[in-house]
C-alpha atoms as a PDB file:
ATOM      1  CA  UNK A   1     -35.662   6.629  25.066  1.00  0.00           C
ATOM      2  CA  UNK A   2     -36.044   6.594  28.877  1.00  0.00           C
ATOM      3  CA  UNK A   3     -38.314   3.689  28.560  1.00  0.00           C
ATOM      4  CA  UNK A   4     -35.797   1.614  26.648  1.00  0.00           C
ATOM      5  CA  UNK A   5     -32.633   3.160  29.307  1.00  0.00           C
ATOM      6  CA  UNK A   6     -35.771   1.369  31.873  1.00  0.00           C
ATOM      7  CA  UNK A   7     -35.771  -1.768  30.288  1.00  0.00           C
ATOM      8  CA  UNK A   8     -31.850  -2.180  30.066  1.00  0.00           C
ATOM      9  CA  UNK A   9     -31.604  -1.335  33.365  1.00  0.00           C
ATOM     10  CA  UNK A  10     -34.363  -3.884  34.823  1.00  0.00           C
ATOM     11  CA  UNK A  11     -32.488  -6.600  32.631  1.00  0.00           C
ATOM     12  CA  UNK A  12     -29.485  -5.370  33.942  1.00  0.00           C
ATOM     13  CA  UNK A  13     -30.650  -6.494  37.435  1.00  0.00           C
ATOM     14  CA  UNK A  14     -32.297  -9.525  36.280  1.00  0.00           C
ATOM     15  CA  UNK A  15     -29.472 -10.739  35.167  1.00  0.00           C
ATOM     16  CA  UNK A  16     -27.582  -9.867  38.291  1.00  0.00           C
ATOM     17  CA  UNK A  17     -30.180 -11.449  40.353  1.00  0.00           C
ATOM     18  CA  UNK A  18     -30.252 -14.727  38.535  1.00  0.00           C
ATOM     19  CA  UNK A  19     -26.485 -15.116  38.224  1.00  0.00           C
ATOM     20  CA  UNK A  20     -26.462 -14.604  42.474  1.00  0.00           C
ATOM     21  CA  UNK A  21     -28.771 -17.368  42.636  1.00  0.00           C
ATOM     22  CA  UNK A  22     -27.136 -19.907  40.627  1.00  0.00           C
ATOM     23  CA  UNK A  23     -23.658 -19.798  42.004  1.00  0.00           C
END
């Protein structure tokens, strides 16, 4: 469970990262 709460998180700022980038 805290692996997978891990893994949404890192996509979670993955996400935020690329979205920064492209606009």
């Amino acid at each position: 469970m805290l692996l997978c709460l891990r893994l949404t998180t890192i996509r979670s700022l993955f996400v935020q990262l690329i979205v920064f980038t492209h606009s």
